[in-house]
PDB file of N, CA and C in Angstrom:
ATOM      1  N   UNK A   1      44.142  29.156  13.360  1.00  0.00           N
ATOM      2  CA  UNK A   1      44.664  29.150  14.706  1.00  0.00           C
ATOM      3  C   UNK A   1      43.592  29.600  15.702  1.00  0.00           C
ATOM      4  N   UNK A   2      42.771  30.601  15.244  1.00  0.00           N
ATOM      5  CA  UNK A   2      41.840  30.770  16.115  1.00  0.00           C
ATOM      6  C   UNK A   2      40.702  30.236  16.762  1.00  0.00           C
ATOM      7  N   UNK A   3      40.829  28.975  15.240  1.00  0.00           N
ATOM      8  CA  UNK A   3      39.746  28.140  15.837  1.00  0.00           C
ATOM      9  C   UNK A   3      39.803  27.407  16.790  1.00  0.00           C
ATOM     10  N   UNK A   4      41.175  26.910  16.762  1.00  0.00           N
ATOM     11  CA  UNK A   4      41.941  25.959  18.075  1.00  0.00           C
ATOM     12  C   UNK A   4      42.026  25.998  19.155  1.00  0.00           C
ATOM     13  N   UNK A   5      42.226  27.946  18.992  1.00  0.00           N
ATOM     14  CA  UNK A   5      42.074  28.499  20.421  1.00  0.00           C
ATOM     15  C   UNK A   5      40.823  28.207  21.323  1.00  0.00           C
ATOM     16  N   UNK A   6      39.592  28.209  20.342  1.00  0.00           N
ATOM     17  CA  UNK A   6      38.456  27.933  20.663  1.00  0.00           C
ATOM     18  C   UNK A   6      37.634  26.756  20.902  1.00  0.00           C
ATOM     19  N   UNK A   7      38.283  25.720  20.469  1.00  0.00           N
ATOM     20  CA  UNK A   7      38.017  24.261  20.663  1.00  0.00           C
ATOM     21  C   UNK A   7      38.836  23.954  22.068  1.00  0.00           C
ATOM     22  N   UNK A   8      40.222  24.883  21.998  1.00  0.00           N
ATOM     23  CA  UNK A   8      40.882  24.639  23.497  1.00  0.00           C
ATOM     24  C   UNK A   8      40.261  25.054  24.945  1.00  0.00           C
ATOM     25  N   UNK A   9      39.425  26.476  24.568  1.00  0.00           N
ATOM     26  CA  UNK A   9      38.746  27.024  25.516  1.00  0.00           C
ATOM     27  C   UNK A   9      37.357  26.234  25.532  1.00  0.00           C
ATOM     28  N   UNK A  10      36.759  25.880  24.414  1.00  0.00           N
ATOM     29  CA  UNK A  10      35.571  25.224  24.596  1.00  0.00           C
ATOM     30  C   UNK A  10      35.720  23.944  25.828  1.00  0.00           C
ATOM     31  N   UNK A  11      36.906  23.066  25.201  1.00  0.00           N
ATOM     32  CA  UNK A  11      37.054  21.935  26.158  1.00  0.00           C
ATOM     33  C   UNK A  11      37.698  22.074  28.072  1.00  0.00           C
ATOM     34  N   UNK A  12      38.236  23.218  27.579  1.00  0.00           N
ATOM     35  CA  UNK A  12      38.720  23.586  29.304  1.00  0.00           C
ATOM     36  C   UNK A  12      38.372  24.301  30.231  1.00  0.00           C
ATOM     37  N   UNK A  13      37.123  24.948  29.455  1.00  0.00           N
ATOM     38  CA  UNK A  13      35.968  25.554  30.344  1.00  0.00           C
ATOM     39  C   UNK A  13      34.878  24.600  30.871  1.00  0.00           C
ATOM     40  N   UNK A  14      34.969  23.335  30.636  1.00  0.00           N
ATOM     41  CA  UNK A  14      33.421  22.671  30.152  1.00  0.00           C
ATOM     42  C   UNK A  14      33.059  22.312  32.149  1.00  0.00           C
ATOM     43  N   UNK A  15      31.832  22.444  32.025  1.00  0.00           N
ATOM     44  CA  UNK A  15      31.375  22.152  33.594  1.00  0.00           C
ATOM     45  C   UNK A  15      30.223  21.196  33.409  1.00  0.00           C
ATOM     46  N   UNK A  16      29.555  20.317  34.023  1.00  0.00           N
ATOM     47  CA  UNK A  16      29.093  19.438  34.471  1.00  0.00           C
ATOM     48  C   UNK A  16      27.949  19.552  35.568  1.00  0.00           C
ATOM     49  N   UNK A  17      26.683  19.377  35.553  1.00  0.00           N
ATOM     50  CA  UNK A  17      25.991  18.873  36.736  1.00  0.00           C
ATOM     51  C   UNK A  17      25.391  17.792  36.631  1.00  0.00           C
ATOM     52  N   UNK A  18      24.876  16.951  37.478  1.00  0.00           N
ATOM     53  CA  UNK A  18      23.927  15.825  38.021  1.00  0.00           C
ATOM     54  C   UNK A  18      22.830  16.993  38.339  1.00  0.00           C
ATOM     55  N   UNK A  19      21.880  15.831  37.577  1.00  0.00           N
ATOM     56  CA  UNK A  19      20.101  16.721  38.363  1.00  0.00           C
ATOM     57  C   UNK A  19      19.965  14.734  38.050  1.00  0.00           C
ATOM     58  N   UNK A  20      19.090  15.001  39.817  1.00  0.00           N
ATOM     59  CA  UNK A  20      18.368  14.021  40.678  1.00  0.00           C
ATOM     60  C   UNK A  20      17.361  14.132  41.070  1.00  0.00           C
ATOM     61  N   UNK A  21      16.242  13.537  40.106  1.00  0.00           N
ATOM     62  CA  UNK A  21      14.720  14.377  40.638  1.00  0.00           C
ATOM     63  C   UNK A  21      14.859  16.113  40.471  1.00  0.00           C
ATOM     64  N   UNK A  22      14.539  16.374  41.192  1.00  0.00           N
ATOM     65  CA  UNK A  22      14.571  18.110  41.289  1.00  0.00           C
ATOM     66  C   UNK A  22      15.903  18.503  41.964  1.00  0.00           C
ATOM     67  N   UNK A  23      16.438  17.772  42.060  1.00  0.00           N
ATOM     68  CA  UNK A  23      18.119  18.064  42.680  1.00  0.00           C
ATOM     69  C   UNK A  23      19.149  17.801  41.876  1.00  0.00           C
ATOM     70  N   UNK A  24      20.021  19.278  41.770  1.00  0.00           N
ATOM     71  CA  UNK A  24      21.151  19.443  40.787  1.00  0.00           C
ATOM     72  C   UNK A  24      21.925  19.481  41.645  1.00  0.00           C
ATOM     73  N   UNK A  25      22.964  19.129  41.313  1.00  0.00           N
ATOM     74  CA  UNK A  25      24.726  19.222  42.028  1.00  0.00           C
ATOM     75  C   UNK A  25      25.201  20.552  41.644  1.00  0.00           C
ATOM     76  N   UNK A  26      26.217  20.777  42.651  1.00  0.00           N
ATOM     77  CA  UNK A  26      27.043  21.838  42.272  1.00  0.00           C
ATOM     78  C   UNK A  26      27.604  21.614  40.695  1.00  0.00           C
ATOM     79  N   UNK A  27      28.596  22.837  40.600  1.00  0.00           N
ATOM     80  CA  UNK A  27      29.123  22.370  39.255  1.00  0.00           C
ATOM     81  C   UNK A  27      30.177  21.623  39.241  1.00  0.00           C
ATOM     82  N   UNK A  28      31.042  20.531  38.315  1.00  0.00           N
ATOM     83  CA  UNK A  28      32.262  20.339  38.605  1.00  0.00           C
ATOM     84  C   UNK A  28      32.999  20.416  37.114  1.00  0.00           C
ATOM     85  N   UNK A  29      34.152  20.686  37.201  1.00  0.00           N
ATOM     86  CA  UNK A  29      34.908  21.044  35.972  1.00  0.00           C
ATOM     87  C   UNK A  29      35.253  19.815  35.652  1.00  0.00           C
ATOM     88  N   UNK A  30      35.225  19.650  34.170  1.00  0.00           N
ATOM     89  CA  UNK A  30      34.990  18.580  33.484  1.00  0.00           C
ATOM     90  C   UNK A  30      36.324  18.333  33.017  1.00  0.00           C
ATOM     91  N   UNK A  31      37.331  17.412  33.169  1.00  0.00           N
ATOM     92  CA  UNK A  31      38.799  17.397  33.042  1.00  0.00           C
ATOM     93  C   UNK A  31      38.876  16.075  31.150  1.00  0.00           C
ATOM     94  N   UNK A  32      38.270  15.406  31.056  1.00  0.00           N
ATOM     95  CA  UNK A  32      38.134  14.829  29.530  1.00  0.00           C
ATOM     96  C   UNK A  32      36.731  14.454  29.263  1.00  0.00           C
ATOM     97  N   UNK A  33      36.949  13.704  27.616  1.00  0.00           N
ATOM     98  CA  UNK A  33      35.617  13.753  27.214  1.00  0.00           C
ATOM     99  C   UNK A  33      35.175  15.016  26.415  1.00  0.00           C
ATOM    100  N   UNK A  34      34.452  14.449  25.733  1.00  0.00           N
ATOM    101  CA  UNK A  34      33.598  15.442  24.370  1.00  0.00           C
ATOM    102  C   UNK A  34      32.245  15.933  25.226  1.00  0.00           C
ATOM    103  N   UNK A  35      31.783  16.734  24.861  1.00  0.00           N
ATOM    104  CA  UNK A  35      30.014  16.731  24.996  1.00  0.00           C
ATOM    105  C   UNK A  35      29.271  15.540  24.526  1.00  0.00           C
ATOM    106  N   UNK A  36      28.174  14.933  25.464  1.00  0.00           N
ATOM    107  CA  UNK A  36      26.974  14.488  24.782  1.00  0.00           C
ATOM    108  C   UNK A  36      25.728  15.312  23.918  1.00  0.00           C
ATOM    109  N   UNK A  37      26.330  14.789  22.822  1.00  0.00           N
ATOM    110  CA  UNK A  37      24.893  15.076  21.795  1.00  0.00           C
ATOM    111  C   UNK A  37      25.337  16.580  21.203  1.00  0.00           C
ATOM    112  N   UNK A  38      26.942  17.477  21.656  1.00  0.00           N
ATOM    113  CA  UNK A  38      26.737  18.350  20.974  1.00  0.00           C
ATOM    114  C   UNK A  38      27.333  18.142  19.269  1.00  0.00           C
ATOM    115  N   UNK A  39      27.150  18.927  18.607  1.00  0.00           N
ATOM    116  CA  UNK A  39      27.729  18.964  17.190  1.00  0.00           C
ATOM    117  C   UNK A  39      29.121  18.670  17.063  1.00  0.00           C
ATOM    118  N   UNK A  40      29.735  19.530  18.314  1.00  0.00           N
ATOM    119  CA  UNK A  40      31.263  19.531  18.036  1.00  0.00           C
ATOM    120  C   UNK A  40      31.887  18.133  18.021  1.00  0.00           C
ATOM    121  N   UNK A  41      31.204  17.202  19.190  1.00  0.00           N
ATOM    122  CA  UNK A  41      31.278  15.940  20.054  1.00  0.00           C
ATOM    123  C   UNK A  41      31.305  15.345  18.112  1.00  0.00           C
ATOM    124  N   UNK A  42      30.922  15.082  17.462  1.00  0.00           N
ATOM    125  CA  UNK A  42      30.904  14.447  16.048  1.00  0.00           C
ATOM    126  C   UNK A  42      32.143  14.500  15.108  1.00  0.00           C
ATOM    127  N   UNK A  43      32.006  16.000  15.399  1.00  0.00           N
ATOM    128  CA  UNK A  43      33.150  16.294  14.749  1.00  0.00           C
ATOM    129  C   UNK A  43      34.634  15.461  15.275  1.00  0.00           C
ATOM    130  N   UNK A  44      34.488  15.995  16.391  1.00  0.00           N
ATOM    131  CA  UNK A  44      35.919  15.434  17.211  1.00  0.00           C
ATOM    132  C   UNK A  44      36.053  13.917  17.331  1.00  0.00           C
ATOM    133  N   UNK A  45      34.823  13.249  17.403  1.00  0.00           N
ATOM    134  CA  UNK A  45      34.732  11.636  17.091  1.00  0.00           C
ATOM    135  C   UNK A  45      35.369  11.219  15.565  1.00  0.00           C
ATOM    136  N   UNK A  46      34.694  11.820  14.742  1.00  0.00           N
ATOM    137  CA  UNK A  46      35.014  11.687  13.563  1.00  0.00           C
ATOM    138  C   UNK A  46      36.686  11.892  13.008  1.00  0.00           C
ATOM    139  N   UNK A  47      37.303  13.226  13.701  1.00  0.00           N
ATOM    140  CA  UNK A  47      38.864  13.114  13.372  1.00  0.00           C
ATOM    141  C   UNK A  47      39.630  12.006  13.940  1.00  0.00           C
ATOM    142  N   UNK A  48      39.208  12.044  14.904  1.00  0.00           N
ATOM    143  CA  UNK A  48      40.022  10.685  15.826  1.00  0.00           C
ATOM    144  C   UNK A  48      39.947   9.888  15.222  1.00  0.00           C
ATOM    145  N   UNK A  49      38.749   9.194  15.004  1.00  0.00           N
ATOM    146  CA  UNK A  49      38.915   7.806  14.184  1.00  0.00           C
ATOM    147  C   UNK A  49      39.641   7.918  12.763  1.00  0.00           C
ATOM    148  N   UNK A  50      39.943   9.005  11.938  1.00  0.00           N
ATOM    149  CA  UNK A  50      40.308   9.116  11.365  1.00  0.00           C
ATOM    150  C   UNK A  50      41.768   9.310  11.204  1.00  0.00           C
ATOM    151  N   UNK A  51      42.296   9.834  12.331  1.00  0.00           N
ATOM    152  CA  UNK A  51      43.776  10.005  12.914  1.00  0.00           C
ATOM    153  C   UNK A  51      43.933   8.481  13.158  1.00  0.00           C
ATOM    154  N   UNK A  52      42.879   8.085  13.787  1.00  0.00           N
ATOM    155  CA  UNK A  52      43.871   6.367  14.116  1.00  0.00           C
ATOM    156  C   UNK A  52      43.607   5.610  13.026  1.00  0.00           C
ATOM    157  N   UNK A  53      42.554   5.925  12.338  1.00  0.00           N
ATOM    158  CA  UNK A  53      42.616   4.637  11.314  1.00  0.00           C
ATOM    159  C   UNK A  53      44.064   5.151   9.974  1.00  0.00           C
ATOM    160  N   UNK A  54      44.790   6.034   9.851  1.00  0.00           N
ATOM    161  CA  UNK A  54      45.324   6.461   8.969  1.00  0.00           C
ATOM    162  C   UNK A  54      47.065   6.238  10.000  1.00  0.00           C
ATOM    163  N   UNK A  55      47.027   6.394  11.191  1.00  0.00           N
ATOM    164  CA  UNK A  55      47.869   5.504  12.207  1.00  0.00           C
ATOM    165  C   UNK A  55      48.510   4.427  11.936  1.00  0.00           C
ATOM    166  N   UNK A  56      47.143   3.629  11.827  1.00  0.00           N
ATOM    167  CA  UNK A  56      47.338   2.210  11.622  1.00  0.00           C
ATOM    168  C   UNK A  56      47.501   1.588  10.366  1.00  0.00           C
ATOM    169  N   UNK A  57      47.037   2.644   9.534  1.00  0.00           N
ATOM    170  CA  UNK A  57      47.538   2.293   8.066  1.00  0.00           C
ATOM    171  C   UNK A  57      48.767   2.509   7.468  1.00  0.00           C
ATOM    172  N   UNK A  58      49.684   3.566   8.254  1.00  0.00           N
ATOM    173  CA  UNK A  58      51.217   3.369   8.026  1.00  0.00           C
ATOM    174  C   UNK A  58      51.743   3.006   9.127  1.00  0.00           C
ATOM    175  N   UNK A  59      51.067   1.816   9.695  1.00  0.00           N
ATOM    176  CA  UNK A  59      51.674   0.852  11.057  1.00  0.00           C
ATOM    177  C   UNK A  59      52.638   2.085  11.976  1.00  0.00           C
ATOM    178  N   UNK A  60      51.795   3.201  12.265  1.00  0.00           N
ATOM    179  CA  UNK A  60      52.666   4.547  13.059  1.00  0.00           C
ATOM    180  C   UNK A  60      51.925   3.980  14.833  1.00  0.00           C
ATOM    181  N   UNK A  61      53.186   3.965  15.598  1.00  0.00           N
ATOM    182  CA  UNK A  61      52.363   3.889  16.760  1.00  0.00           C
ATOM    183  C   UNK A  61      52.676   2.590  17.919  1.00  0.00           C
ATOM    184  N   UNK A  62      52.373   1.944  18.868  1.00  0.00           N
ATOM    185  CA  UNK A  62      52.569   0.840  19.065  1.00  0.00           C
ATOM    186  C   UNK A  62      51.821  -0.445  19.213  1.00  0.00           C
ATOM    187  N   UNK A  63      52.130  -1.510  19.683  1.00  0.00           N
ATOM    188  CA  UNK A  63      51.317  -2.738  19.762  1.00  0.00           C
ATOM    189  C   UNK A  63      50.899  -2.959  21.365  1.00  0.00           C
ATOM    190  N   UNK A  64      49.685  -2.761  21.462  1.00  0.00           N
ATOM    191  CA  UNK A  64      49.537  -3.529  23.021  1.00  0.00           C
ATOM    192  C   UNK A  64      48.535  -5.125  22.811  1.00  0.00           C
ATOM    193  N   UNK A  65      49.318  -5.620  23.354  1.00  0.00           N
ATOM    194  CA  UNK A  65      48.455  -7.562  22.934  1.00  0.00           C
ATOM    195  C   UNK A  65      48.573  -7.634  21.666  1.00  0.00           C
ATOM    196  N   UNK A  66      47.679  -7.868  20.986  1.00  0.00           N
ATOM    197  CA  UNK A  66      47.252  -7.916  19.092  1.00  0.00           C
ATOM    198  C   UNK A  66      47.251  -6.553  18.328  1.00  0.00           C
ATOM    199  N   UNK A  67      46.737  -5.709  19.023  1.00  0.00           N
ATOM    200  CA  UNK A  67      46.363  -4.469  18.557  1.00  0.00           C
ATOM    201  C   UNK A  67      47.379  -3.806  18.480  1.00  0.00           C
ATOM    202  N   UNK A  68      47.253  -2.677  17.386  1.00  0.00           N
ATOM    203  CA  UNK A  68      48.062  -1.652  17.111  1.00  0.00           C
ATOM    204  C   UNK A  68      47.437  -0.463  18.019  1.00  0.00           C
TER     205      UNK A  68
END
């Protein structure tokens, strides 16, 4: 449980800048999305696809067009 807590705080703390040449932006709070390039960002790629491909293997879920 604690870890969750911490993947929850990791993702709802997360802030953001633009650097432009030598010019950074303020900060802005980052509302979705993983990190680029961090470790966790793999991890969390990796369950997902794994949550949906196991989804779609007991047809759980719905159809939009062709797709499940």
């Amino acid at each position: 449980m604690c870890f969750v807590r911490l993947l929850k705080h990791w993702c709802k703390e997360q802030t953001m800048q633009i650097k432009w040449g030598k010019h950074l932006s303020d900060p802005s709070h980052v509302t979705n999305g993983v990190r680029q390039g961090g470790i966790e960002s793999i991890l969390v790629c990796c369950i997902f696809r794994r949550l949906s491909t196991e989804q779609n293997n007991i047809k759980m879920g719905c159809y939009i067009g062709e797709s499940y």
